[in-house]
C-alpha atoms as a PDB file:
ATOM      1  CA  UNK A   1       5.765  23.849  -0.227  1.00  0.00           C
ATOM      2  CA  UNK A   2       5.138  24.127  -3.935  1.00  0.00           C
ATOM      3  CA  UNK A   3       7.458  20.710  -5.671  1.00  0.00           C
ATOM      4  CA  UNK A   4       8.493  21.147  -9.469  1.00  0.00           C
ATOM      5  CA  UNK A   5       7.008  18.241 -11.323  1.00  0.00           C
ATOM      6  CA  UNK A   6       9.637  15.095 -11.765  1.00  0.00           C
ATOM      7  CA  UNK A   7       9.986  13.169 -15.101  1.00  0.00           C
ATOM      8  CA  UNK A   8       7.745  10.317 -16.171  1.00  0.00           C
ATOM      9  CA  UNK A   9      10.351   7.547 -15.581  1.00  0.00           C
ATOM     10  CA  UNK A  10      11.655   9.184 -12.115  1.00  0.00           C
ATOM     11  CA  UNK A  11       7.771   9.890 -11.358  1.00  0.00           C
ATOM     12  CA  UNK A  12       7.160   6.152 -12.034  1.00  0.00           C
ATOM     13  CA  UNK A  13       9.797   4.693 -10.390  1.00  0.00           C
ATOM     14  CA  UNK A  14       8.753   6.347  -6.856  1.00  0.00           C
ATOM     15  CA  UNK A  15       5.291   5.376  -7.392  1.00  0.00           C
ATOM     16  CA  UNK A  16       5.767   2.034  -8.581  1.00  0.00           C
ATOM     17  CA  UNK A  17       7.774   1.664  -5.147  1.00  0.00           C
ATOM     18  CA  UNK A  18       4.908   2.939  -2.787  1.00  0.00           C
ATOM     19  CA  UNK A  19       2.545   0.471  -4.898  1.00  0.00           C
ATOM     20  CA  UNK A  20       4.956  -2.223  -4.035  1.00  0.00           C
ATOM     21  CA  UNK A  21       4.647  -1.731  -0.295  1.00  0.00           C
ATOM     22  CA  UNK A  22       1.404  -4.043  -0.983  1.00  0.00           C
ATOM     23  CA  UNK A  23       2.673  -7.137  -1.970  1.00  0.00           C
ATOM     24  CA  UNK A  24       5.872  -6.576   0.151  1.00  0.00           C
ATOM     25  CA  UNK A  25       3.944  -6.125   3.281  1.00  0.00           C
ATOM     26  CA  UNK A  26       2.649 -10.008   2.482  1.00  0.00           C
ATOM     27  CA  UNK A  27       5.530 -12.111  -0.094  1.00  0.00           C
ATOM     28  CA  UNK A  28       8.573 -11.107   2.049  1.00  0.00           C
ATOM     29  CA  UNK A  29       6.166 -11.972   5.120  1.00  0.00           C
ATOM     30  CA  UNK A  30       5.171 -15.434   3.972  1.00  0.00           C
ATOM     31  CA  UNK A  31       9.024 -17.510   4.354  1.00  0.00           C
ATOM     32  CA  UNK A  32       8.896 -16.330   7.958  1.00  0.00           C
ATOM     33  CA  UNK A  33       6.031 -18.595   8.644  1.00  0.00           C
ATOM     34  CA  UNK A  34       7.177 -21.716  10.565  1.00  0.00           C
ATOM     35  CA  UNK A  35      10.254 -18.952  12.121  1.00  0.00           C
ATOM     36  CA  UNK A  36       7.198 -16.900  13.358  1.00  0.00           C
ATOM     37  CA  UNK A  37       4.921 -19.929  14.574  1.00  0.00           C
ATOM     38  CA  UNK A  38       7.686 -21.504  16.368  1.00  0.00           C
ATOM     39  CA  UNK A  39       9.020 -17.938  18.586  1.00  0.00           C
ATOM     40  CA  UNK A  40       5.117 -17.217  19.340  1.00  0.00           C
ATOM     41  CA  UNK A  41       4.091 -20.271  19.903  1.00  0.00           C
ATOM     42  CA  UNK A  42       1.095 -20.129  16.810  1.00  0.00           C
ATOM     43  CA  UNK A  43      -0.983 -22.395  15.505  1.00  0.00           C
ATOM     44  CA  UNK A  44      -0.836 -22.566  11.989  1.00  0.00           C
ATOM     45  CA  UNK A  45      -4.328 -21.082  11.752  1.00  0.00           C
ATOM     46  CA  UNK A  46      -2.932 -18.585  13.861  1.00  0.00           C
ATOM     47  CA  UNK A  47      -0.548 -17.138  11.274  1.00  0.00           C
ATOM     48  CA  UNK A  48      -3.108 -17.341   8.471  1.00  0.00           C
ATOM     49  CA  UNK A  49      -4.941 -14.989  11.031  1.00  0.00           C
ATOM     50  CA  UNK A  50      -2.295 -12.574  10.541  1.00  0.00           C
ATOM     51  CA  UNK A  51      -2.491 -12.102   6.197  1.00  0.00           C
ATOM     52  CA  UNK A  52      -6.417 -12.110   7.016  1.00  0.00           C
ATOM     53  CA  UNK A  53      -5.554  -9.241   9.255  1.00  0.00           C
ATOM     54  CA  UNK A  54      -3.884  -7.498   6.589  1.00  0.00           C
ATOM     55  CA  UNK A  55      -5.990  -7.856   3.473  1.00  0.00           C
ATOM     56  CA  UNK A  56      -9.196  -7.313   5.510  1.00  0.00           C
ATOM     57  CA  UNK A  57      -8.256  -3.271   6.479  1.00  0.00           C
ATOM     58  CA  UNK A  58      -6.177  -3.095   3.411  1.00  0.00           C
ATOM     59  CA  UNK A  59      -9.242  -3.752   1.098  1.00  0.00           C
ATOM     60  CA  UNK A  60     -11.991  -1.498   3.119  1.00  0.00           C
ATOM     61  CA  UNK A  61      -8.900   1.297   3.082  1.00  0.00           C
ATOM     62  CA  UNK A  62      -8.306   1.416  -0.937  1.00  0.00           C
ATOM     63  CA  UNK A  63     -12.100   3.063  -0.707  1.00  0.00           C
ATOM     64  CA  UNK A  64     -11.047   5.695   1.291  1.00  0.00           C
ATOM     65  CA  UNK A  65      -7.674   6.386   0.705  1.00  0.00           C
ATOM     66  CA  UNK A  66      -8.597   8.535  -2.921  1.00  0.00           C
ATOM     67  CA  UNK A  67     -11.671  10.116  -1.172  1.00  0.00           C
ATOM     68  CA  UNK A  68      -8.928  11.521   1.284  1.00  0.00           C
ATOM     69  CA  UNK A  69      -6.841  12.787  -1.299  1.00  0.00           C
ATOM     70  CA  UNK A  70      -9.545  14.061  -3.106  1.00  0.00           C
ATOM     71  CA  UNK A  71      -9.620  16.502  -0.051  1.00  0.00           C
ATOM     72  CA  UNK A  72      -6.672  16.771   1.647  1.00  0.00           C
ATOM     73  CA  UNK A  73      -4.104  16.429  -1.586  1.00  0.00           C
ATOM     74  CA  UNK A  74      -2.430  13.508  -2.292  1.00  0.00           C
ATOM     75  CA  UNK A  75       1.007  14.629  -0.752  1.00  0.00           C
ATOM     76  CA  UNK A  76      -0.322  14.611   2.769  1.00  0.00           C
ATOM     77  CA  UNK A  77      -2.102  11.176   2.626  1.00  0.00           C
ATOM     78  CA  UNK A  78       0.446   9.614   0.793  1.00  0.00           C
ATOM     79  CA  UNK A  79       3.102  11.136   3.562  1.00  0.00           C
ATOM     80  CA  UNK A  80       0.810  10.174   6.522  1.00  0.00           C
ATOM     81  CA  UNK A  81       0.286   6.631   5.331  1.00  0.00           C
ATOM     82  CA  UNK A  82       4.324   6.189   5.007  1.00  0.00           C
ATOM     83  CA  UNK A  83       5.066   7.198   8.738  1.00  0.00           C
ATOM     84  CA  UNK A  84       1.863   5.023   9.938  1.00  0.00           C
ATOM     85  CA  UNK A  85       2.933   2.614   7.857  1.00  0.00           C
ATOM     86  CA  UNK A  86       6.831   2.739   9.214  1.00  0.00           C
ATOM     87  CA  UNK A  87       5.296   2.833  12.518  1.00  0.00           C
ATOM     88  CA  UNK A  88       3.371  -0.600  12.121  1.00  0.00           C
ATOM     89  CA  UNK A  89       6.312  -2.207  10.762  1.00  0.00           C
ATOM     90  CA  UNK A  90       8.237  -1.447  13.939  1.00  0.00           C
ATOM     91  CA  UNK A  91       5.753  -2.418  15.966  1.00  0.00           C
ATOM     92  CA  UNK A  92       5.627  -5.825  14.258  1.00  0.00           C
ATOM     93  CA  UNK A  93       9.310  -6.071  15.165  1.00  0.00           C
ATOM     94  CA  UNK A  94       8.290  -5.798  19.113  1.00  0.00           C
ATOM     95  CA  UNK A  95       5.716  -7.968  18.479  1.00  0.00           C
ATOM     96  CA  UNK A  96       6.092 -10.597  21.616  1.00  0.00           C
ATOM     97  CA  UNK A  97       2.965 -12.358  21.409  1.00  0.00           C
ATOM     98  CA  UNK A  98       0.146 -12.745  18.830  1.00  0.00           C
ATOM     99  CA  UNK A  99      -2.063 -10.079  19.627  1.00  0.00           C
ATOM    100  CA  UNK A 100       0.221  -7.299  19.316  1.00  0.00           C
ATOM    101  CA  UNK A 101       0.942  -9.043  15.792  1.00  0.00           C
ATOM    102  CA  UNK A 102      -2.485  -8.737  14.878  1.00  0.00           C
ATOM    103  CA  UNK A 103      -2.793  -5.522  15.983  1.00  0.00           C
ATOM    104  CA  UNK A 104       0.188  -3.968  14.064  1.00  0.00           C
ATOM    105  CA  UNK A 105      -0.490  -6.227  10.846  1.00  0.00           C
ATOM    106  CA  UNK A 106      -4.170  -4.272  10.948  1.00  0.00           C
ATOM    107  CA  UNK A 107      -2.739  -0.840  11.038  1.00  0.00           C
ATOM    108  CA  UNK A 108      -0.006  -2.490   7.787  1.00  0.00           C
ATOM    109  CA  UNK A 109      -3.152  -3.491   6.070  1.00  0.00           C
ATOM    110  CA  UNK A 110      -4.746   0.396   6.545  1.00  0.00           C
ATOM    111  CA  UNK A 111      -1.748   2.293   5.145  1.00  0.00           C
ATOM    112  CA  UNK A 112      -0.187  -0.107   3.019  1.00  0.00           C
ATOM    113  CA  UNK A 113      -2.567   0.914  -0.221  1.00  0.00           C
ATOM    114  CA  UNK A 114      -2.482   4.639  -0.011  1.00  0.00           C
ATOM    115  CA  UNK A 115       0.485   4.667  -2.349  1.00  0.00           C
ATOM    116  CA  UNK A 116      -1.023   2.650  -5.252  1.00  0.00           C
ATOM    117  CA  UNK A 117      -4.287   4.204  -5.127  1.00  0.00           C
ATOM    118  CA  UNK A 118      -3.349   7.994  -4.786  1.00  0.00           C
ATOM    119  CA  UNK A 119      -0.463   7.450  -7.152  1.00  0.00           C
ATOM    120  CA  UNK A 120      -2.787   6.676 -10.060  1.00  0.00           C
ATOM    121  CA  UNK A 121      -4.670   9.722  -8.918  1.00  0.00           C
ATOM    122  CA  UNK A 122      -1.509  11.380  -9.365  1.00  0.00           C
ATOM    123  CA  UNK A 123      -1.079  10.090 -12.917  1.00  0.00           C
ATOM    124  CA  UNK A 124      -4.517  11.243 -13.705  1.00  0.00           C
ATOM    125  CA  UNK A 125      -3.549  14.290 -12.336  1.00  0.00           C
ATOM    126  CA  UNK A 126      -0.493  15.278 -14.006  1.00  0.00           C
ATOM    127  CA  UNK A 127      -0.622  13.418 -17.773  1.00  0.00           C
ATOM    128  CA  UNK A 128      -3.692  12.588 -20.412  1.00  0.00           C
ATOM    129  CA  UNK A 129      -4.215  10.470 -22.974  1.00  0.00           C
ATOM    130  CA  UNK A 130      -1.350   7.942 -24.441  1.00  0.00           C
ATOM    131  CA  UNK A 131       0.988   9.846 -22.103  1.00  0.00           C
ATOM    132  CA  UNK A 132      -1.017   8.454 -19.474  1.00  0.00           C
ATOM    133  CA  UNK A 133      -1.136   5.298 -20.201  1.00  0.00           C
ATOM    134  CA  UNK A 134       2.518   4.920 -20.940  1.00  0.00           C
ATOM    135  CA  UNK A 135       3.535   6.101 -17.097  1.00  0.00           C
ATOM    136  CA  UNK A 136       0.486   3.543 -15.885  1.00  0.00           C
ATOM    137  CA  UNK A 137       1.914   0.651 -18.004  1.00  0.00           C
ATOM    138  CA  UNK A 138       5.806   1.647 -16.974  1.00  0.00           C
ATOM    139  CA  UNK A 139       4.432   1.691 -13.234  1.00  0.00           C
ATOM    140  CA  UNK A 140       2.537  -1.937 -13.990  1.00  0.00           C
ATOM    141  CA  UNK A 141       5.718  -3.788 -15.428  1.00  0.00           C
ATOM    142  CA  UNK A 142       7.729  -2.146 -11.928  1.00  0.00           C
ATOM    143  CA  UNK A 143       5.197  -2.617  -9.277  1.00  0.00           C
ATOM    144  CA  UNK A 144       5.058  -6.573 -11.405  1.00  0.00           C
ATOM    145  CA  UNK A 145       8.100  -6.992 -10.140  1.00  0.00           C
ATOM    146  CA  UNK A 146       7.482  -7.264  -6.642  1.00  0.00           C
ATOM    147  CA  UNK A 147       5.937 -10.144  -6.172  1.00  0.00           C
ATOM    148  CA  UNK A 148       8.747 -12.048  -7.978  1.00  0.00           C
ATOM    149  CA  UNK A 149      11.358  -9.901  -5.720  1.00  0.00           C
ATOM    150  CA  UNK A 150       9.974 -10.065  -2.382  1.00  0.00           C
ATOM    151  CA  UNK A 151       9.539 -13.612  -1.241  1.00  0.00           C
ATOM    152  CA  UNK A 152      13.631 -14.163  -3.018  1.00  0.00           C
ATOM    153  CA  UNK A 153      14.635 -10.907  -0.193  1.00  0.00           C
ATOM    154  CA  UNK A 154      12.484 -12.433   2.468  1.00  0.00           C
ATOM    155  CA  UNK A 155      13.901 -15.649   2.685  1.00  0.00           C
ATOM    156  CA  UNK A 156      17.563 -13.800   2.648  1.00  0.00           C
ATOM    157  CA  UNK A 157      16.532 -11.643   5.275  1.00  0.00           C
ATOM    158  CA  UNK A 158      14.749 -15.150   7.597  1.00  0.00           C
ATOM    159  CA  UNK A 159      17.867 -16.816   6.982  1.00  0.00           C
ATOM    160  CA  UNK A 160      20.250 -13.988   7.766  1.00  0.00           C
ATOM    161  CA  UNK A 161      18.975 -12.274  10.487  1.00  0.00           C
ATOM    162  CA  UNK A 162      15.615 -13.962  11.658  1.00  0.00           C
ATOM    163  CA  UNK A 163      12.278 -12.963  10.867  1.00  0.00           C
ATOM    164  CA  UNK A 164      11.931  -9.807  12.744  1.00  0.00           C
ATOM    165  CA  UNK A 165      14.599  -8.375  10.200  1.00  0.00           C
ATOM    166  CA  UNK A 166      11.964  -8.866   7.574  1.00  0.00           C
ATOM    167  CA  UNK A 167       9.748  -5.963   9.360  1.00  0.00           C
ATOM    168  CA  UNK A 168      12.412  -3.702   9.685  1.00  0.00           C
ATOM    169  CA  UNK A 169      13.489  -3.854   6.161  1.00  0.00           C
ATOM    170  CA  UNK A 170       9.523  -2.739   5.877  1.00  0.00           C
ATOM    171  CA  UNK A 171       9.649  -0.224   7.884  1.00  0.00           C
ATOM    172  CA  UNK A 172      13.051   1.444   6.770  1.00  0.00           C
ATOM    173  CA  UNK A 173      11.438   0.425   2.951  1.00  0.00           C
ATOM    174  CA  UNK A 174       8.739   2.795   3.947  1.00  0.00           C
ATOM    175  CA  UNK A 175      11.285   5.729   5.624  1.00  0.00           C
ATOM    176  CA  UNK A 176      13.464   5.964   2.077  1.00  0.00           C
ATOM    177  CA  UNK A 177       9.695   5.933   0.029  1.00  0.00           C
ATOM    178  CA  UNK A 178       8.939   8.591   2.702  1.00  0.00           C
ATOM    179  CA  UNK A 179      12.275  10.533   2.681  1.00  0.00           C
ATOM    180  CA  UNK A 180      12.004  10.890  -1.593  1.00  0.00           C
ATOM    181  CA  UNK A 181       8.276  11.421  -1.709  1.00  0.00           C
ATOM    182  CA  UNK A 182       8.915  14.155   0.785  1.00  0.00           C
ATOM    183  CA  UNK A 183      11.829  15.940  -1.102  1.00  0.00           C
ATOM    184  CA  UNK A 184      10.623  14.621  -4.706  1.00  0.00           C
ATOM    185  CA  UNK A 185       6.777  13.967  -5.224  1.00  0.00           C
ATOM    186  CA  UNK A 186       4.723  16.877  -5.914  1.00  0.00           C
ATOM    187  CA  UNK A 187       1.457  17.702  -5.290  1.00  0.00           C
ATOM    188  CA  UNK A 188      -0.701  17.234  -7.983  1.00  0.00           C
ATOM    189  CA  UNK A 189      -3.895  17.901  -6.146  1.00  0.00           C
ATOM    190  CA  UNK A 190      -4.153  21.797  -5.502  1.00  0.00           C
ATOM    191  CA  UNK A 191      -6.600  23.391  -2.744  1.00  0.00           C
ATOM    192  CA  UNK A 192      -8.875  25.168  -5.302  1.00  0.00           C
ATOM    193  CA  UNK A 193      -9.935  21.593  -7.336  1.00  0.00           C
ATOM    194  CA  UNK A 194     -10.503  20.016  -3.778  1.00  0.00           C
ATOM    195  CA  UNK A 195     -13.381  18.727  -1.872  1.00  0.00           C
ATOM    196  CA  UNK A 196     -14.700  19.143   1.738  1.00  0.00           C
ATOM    197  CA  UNK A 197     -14.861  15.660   2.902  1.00  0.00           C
ATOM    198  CA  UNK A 198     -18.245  13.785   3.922  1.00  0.00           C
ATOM    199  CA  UNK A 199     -19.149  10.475   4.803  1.00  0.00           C
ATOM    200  CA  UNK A 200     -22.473   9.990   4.483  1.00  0.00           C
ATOM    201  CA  UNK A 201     -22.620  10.983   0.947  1.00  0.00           C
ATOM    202  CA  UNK A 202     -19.834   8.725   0.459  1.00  0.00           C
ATOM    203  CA  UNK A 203     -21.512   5.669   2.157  1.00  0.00           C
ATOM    204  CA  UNK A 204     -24.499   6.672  -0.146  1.00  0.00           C
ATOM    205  CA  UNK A 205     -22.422   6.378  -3.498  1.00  0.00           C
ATOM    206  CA  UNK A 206     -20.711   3.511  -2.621  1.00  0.00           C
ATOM    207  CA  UNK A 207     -23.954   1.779  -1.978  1.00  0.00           C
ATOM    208  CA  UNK A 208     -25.291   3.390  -5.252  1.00  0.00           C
ATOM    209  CA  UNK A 209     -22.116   1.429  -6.738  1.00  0.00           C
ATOM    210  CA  UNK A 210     -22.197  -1.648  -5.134  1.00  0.00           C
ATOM    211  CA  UNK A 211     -25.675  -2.253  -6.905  1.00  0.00           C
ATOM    212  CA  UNK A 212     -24.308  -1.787 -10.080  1.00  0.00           C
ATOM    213  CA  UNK A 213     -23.954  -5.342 -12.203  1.00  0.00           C
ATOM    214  CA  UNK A 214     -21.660  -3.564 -14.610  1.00  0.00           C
ATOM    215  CA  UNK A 215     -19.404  -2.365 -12.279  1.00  0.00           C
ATOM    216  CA  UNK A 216     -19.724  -6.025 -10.437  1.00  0.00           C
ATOM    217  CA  UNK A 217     -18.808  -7.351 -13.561  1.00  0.00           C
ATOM    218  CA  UNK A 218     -15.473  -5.240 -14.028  1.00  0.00           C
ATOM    219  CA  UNK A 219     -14.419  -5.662 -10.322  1.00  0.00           C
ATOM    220  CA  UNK A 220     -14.965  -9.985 -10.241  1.00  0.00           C
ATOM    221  CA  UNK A 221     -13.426  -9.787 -14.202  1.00  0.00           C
ATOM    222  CA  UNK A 222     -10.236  -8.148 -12.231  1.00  0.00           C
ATOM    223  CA  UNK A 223     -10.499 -10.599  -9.038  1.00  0.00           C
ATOM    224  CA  UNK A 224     -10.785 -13.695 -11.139  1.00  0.00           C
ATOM    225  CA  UNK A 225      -7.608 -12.053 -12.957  1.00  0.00           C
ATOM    226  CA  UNK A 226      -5.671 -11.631  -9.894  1.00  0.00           C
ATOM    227  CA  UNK A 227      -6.399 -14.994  -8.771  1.00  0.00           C
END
């Protein structure tokens, strides 16, 4: 179903929230710590195990998640990643022991970063130029926001309800970003500018890239940033 495009500040308030399902997934996670080590019985290595699960699937992800779009349209990645990522977050409610923590942090990690990469595809999509750039900078100063927020709402939601209320405020976070993009976010992306998908010719140009020192350069110059 065709959506009539939203305004720039409505646009970039939605996709500023699916951006911020990144750092929520791991700042309103991190107070639960010594509440999660003690009920499971983890070492504290243990739990470190469990961002390391996260950032691991989340990082190899971000390479596919435009490629998808690219094919697919960004509505229906975007979408799937929401109830996959909804799904993981209840699962890390059930979570009884640490494998199934693991497990369910892994399949976090892999959905959690559809949202920021697709939605700058969606920028790109829909604005150029200056207009651009001011949605991209509004979306920056919200999704900056976050990692203030999160560990403030996680510690609330620890000392309120215990730490398996953290993980369903994640995964009813994810049904509201889910229930808007559904009825609000349009798809930018239409059939006749997409791409069959293919994987070996996308191996071959990320290896292509990954040999490039300029574009080493620009991706360490942003790591170092971040760190």
């Amino acid at each position: 179903m065709q959506r009539q495009p939203i305004s720039g500040p409505i646009l970039a308030a939605l996709l500023a929230g699916l951006a911020t399902l990144g750092p929520f997934s791991v700042d309103t996670f991190l107070p639960s710590f010594p509440a999660i080590g003690r009920d499971l019985a983890l070492t504290p290595a243990e739990l470190q195990q469990t961002l390391s699960a996260y950032f691991f699937p989340f990082a190899v992800m971000t390479l596919f998640h435009g490629t998808l779009s690219d094919s697919f349209g960004r509505r229906p990645v975007i979408l799937v990643s929401l109830v996959a990522y909804a799904m993981a977050s209840g699962g890390c409610v059930f979570a009884y022991d640490f494998p199934q923590l693991l497990i369910f942090r892994v399949l976090q990690g892999m959905s959690a970063g559809a949202g920021m990469v697709v939605g700058r595809a969606i920028i790109r999509d829909s604005f150029e130029g200056h207009a651009a750039q001011r949605l991209m900078s509004l979306v920056t100063i919200i999704f900056g926001l976050a990692p203030a927020i999160a560990p403030i709402l996680g510690g609330w939601l620890l000392g309120w309800f215990g730490w398996r209320a953290v993980f369903i405020f994640l995964a009813l976070y994810a049904l509201l970003l889910l229930a808007v993009s559904w009825w609000r976010l349009p798809e930018t992306h239409l059939p006749p500018a997409r791409q069959p998908f293919a994987l070996v010719p996308l191996t071959r140009n990320y290896w292509r890239l990954a040999r490039s020192p300029q574009l080493l350069l620009l991706c360490a110059t942003v790591a170092f940033n971040f760190g």
